[in-house]
Protein backbone atom coordinates (compact mmCIF):
# COMPACT_ATOMS: atom_id res chain seq x y z
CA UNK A 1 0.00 0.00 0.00
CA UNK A 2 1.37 2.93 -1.22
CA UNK A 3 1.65 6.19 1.40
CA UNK A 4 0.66 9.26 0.58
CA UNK A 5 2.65 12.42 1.88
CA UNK A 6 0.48 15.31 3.09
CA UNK A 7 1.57 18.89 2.91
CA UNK A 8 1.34 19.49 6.77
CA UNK A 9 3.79 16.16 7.51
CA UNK A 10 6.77 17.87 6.74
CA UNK A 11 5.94 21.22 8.23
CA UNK A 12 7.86 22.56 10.96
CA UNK A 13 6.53 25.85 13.08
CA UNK A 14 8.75 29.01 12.48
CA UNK A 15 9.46 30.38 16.10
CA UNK A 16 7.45 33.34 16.75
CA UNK A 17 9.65 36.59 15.51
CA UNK A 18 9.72 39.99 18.43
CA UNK A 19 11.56 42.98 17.56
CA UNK A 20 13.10 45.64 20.13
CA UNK A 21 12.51 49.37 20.43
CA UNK A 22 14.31 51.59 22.40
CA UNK A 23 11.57 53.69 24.06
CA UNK A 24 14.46 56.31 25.31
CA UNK A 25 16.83 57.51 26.82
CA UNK A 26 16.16 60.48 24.60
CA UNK A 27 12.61 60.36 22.85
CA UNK A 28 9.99 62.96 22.85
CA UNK A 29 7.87 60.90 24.42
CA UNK A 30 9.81 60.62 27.48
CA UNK A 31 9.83 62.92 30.32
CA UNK A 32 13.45 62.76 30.91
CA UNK A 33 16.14 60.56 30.25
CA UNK A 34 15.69 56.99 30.83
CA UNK A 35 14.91 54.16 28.74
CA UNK A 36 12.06 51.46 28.28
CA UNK A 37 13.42 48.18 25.98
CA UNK A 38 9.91 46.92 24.24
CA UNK A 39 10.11 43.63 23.45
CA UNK A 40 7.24 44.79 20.74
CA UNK A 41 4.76 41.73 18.56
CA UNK A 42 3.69 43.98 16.00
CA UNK A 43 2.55 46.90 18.00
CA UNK A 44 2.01 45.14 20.82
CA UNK A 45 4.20 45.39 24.09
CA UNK A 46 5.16 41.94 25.05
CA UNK A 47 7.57 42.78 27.99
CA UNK A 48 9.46 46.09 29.03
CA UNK A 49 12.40 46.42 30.52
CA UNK A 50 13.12 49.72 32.30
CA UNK A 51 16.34 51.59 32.61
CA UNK A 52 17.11 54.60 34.57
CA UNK A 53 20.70 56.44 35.87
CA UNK A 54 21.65 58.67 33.24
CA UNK A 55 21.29 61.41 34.89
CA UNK A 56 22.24 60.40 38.35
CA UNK A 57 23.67 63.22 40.04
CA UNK A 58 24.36 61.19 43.89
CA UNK A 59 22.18 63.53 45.66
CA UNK A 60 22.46 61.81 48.48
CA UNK A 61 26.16 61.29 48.72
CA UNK A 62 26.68 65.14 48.22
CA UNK A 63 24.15 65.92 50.95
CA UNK A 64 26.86 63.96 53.30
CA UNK A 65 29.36 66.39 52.13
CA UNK A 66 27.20 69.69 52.02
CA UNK A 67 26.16 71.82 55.26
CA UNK A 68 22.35 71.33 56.13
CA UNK A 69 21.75 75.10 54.51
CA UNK A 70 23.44 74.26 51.17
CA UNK A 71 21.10 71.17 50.78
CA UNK A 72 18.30 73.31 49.39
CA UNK A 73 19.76 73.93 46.13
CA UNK A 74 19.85 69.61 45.55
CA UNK A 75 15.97 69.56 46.35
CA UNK A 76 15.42 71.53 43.44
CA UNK A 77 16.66 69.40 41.22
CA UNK A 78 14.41 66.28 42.77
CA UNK A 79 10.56 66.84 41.16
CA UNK A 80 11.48 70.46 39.08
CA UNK A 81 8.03 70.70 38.09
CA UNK A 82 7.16 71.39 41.88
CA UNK A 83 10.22 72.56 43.15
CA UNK A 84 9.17 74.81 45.85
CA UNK A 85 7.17 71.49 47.99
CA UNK A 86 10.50 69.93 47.71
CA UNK A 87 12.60 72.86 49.36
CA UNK A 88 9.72 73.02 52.25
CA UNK A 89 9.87 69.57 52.93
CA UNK A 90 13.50 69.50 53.41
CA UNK A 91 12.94 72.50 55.97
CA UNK A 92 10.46 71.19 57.62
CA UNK A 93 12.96 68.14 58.24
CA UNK A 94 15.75 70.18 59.56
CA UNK A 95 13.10 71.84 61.71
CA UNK A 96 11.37 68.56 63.62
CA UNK A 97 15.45 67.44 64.36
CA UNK A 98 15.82 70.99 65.49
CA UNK A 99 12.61 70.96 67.87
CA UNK A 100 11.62 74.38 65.91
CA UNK A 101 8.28 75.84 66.79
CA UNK A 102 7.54 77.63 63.24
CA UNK A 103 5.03 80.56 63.56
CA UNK A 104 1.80 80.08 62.56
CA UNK A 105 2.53 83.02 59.61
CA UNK A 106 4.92 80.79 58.37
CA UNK A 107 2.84 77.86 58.03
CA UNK A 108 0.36 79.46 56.45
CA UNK A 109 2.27 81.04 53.76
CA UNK A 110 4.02 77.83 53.30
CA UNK A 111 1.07 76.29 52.41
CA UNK A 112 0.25 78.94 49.87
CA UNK A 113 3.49 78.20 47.81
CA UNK A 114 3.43 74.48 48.02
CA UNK A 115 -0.49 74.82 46.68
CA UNK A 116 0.80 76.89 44.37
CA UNK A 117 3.83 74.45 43.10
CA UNK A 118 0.64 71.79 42.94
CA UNK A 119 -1.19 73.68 40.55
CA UNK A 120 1.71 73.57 38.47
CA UNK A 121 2.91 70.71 38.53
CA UNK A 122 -0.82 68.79 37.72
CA UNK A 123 -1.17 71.32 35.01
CA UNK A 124 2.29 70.15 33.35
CA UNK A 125 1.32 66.92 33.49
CA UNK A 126 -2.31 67.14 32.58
CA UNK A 127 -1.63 69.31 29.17
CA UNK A 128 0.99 66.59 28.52
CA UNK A 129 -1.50 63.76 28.91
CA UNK A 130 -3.66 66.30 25.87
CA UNK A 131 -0.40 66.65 23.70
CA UNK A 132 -0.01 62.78 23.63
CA UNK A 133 -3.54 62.55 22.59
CA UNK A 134 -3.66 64.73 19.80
CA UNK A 135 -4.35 68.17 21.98
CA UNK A 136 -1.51 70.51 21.78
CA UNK A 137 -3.99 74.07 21.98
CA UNK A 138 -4.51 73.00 25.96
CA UNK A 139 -0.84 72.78 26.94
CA UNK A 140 -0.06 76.47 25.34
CA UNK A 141 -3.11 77.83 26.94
CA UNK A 142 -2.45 76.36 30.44
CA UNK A 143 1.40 76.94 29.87
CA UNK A 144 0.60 80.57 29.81
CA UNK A 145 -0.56 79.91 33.53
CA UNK A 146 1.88 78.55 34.82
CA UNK A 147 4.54 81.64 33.56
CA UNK A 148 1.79 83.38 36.11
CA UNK A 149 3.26 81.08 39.34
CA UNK A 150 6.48 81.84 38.15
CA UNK A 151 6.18 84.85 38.31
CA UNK A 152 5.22 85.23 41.62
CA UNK A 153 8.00 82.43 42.56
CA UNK A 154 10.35 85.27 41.21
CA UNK A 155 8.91 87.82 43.26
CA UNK A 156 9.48 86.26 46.41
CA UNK A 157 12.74 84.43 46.00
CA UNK A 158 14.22 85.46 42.64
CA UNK A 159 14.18 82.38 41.01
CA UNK A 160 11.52 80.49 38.68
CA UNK A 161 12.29 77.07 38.02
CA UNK A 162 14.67 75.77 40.44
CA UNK A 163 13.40 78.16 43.22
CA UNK A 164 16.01 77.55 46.33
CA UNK A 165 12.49 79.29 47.59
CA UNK A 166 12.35 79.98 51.86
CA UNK A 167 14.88 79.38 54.67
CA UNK A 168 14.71 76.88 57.40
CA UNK A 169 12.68 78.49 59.73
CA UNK A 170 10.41 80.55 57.34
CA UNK A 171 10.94 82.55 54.86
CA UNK A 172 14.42 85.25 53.73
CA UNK A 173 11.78 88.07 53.76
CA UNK A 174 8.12 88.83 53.89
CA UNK A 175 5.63 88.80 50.77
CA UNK A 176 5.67 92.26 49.10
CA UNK A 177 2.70 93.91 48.03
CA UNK A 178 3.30 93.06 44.42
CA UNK A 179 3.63 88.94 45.07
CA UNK A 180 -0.04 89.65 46.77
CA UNK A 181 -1.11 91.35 43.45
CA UNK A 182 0.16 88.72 41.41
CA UNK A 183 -0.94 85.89 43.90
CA UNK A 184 -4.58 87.77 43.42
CA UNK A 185 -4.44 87.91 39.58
CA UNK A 186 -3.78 84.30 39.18
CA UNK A 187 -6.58 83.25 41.69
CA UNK A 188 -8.71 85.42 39.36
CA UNK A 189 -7.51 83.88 35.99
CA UNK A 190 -6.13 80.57 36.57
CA UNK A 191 -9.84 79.44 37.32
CA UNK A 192 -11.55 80.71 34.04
CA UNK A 193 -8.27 78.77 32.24
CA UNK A 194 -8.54 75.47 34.08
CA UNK A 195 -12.26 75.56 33.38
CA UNK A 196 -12.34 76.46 29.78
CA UNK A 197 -8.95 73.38 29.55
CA UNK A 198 -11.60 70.97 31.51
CA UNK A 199 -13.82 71.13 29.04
CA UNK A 200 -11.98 70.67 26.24
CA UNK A 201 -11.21 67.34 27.03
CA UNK A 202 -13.20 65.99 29.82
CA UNK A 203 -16.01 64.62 27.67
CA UNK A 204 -14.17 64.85 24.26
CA UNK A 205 -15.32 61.49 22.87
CA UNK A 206 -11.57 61.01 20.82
CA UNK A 207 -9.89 62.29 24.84
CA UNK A 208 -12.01 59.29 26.69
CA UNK A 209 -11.72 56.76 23.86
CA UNK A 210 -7.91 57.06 24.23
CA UNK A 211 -7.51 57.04 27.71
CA UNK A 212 -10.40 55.29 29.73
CA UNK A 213 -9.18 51.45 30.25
CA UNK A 214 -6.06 52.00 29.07
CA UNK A 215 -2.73 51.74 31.95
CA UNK A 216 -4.94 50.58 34.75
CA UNK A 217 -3.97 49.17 37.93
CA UNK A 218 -5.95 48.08 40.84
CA UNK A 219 -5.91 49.01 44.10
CA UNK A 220 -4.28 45.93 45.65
CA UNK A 221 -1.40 46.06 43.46
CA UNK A 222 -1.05 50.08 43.57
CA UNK A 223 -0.38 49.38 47.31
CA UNK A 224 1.67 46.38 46.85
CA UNK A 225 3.89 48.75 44.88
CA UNK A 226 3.63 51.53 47.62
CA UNK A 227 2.09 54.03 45.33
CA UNK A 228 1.02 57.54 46.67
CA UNK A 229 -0.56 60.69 45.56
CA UNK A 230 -2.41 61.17 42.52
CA UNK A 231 -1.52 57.65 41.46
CA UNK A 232 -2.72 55.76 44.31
CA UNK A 233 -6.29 57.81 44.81
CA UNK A 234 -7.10 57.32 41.36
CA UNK A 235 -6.94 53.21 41.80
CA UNK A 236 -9.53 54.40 44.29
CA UNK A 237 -7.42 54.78 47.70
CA UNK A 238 -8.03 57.70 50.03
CA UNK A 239 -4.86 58.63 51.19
CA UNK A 240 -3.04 61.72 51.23
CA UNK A 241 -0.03 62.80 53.52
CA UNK A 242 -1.85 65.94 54.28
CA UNK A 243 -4.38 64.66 56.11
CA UNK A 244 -2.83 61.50 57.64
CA UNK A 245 -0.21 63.31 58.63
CA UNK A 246 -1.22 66.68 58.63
CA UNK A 247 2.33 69.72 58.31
CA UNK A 248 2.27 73.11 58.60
CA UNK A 249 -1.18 73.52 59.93
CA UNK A 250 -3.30 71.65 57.14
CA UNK A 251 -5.76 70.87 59.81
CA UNK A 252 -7.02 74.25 59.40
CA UNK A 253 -8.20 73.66 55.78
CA UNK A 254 -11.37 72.38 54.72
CA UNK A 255 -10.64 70.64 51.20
CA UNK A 256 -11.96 67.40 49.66
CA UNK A 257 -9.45 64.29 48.49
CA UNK A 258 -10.56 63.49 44.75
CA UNK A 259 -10.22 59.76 44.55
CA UNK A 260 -11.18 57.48 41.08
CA UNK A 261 -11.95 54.19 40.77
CA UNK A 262 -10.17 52.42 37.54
CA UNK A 263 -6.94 53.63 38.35
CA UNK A 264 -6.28 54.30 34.26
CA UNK A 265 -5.09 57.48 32.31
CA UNK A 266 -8.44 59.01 32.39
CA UNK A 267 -8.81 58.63 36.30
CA UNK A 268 -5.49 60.33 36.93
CA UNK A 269 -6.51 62.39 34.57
CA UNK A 270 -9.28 63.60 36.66
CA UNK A 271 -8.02 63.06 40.10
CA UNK A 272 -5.08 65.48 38.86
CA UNK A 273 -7.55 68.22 37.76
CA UNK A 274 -9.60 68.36 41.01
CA UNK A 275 -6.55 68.15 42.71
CA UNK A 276 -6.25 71.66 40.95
CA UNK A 277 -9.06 73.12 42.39
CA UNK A 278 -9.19 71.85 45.61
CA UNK A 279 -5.38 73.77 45.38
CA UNK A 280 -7.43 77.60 44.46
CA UNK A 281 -9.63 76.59 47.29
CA UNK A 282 -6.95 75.92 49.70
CA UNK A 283 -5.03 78.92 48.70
CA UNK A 284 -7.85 81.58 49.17
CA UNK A 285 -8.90 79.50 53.14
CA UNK A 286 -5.23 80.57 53.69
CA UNK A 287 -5.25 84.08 52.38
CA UNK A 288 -8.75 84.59 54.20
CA UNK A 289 -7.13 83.55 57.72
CA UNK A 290 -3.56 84.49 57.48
CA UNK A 291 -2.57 85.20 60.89
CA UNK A 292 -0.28 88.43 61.79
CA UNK A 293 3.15 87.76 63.01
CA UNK A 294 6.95 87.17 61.61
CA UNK A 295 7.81 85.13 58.73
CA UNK A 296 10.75 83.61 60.40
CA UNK A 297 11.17 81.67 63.24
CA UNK A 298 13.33 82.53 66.06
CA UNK A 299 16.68 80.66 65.26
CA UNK A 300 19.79 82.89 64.61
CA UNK A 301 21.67 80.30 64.36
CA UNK A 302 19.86 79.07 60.95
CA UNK A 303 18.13 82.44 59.86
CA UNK A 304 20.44 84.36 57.41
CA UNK A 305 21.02 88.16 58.68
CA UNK A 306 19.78 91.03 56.91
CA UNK A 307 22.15 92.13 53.83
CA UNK A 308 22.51 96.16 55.52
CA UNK A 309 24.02 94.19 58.75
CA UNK A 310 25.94 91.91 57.22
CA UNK A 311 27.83 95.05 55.56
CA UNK A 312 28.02 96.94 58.59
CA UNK A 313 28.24 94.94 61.37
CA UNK A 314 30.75 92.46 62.15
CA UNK A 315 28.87 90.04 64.66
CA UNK A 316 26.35 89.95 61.84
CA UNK A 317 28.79 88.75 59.21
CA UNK A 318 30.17 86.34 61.33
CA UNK A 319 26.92 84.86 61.81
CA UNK A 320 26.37 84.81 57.69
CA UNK A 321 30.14 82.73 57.53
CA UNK A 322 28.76 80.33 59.97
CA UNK A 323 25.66 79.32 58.74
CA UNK A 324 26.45 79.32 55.37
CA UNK A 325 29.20 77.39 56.31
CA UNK A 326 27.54 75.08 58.20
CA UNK A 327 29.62 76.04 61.58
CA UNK A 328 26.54 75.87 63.75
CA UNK A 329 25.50 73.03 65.99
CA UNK A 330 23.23 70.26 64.91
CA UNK A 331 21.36 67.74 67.32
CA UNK A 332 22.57 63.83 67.19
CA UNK A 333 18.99 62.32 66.13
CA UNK A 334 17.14 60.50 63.55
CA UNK A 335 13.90 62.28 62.09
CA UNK A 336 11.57 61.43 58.88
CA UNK A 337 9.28 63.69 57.96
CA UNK A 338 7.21 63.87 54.94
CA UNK A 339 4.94 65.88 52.80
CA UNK A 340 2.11 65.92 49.74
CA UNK A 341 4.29 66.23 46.60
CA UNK A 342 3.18 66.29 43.22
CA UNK A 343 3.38 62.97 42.65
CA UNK A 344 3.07 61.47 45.91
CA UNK A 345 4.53 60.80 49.23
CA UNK A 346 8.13 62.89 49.51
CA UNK A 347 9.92 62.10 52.43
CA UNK A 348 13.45 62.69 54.17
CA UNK A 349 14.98 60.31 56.43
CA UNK A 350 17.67 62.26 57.92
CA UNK A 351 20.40 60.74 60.39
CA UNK A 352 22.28 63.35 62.42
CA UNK A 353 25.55 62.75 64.15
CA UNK A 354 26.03 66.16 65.12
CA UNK A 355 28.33 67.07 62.76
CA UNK A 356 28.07 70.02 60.53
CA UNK A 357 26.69 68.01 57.96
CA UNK A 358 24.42 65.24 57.51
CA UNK A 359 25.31 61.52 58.32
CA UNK A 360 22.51 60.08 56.18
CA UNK A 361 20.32 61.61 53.94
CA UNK A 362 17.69 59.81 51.94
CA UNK A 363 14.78 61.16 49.52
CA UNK A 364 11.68 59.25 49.39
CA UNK A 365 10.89 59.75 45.91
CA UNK A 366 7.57 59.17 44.83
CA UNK A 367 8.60 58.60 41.09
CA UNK A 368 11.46 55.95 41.63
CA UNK A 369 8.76 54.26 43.37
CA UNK A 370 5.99 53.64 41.13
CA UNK A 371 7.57 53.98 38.18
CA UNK A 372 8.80 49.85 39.46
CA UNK A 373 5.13 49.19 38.01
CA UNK A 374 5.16 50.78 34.22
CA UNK A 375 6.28 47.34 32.82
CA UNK A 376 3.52 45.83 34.45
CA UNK A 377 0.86 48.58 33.63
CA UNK A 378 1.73 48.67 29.57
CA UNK A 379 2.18 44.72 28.84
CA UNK A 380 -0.15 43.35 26.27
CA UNK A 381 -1.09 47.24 25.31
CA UNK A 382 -0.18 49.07 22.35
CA UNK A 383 2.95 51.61 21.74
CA UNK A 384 0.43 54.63 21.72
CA UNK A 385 -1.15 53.68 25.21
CA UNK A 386 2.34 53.13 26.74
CA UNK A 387 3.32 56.54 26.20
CA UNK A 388 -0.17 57.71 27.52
CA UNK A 389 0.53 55.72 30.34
CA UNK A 390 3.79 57.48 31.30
CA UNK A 391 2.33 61.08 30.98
CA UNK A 392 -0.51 60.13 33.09
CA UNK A 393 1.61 58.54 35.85
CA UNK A 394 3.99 61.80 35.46
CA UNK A 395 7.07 60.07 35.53
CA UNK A 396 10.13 62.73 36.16
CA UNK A 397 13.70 61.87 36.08
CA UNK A 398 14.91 63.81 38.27
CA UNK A 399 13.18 62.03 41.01
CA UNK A 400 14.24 58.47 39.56
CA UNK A 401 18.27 59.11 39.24
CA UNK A 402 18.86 61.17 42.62
């Protein structure tokens, strides 16, 4: 009997063919410099591999070597799109291994320029989220605002982007009449701005089609991944550092947490944006009951002296050598203290020996936390969505490399 061969005897299965992209280190897409290796079928993300350091700058081993009043300048560089929340928090640090009672002035106005570094930093990363869906009119019209905060940054420091804004203690001088009147024009515009942005893509049927369902993660593993902030509360978790642990006399605000339920672009999208005016409504409580008093606490031994006695008085230039210098004494002790960043929890866990400069320093960034989960959030979606996915978690380098 004779055999017949069939065509499928002799057939042998090709293995299945990926190819790589380099998402990164430098791509337009990315907000900063690090890389994502897509192991890519078709346009499909089979597997990423993350990659960050290349612009780690060893924060924390130069905080070792720098006096606790030159450490300001390195917070800057942590979250720049908030920079001012950073400097605060690392004050506020100094000031709990200090035992510093800050005036109530102080606290107040604190929480006016942190609210204020908020706004900005959600609206960066909200009129990103519209550029990488098509929408580039939103992010010129809300950039526009944001020159407004800088402006008013300038004012009371001199400085815009990386602000080296306040002192530990309080503040290097008072508000001036014209950082009120500019403080007071953007409560007035900012709100007409964000409202008109809000609805040009809250219910924009091409905005939810591209973002609703797409880089979700659930609750469970948000925490298993120690997410905070905006992240975490749009997975559908109520927690924000400013009420658990309430700084500079939060307590006295009445403001609502915004929390989502999905925990995908369009729910950070939204948490993000009433984050924003939860921020105006915070900010006008704390011009309505800004108490009287100095803006800098009693501590020579930290507080700068004024420029006129510095040039005319020798015990006051003395004092200027020594704290810049870092020749005052420090407590032995071991503090953490945190606050509400932009992103998330921002912590420093400071060790003290007494020295004149810090035996451990460590940032709690909220970025180099979560962004551990991207790979997990963007497998099995397409190229498009993982982008999407990184605006909307607001990834910034500068908090991944410290």
């Amino acid at each position: 009997m004779e055999l017949k061969e069939t065509p499928d005897q002799f057939y042998q299965p090709e293995e299945k063919q990926y190819s790589y992209l380099n998402l990164g280190p430098t791509h337009p897409a990315t907000h900063g410099i690090f890389q994502n290796v897509l192991k890519m079928d078709g346009e499909m993300i089979v597997e990423s591999t993350p990659t960050i350091g290349y612009i780690h700058r060893a924060f924390e081993k130069l905080a070792e070597r720098r006096p606790f009043y030159q450490i300001t300048p390195i917070t800057d560089r942590l979250n720049y799109c908030s920079a001012p929340i950073n400097n605060i928090g690392w004050h506020m640090t100094v000031e709990k291994l200090l035992g510093v009672e800050i005036p109530k002035r102080v606290q107040y106005l604190r929480v006016i320029i942190m609210e204020l570094a908020r706004i900005t930093d959600h609206l960066i990363c909200n009129a990103v989220i519209g550029v990488d869906t098509g929408a580039l009119t939103g992010f010129v019209y809300m950039f526009q605002q944001r020159e407004l905060v800088y402006e008013i940054y300038e004012e009371i420091c001199g400085a815009r982007l990386t602000s080296n804004i306040g002192r530990i203690g309080g503040f290097e001088r008072d508000f001036s009449p014209k950082a009120w009147d500019k403080i007071n024009r953007f409560l007035k515009e900012f709100p007409l701005v964000l409202k008109e942005f809000e609805n040009l893509l809250k219910r924009n049927r091409i905005f939810i089609d591209r973002t609703v369902g797409v880089g979700g993660i659930t609750a469970e593993r948000a925490l298993n991944y120690s997410f905070s902030g905006p992240n975490l509360r749009a997975a559908g978790v109520d927690y924000d550092v400013r009420v658990a642990l309430p700084y500079s006399s939060y307590q006295d605000f009445d403001f609502i947490i915004p929390v989502g339920s999905n925990g995908d672009v369009y729910d950070r999208f939204m948490v993000r944006q009433e984050e924003m005016w939860q921020s105006l409504n915070i900010i006008r409580q704390a011009i309505d009951k800004l108490p009287d008093g100095p803006f800098h606490a009693d501590i020579p031994d930290f507080y700068l002296p004024p420029k006129e006695e510095v040039y005319n008085n020798m015990e006051a230039l003395i004092y200027h050598f020594k704290i810049v210098m870092g020749e005052t004494d420090v407590p032995k002790g071991e503090v953490y203290h945190s606050v509400e960043g932009g992103n998330g929890e921002l912590g420093f866990y400071l060790i003290s020996d007494g020295g004149r400069t810090p035996f451990r320093l460590h940032f709690r960034r909220p970025c180099f936390i979560f962004y551990q989960a991207y790979p997990e959030m963007i497998k099995g979606s397409m190229l498009s969505d993982a982008i999407l996915t990184m605006s909307s978690m607001n990834v910034i380098a500068g908090e991944l490399d410290a």
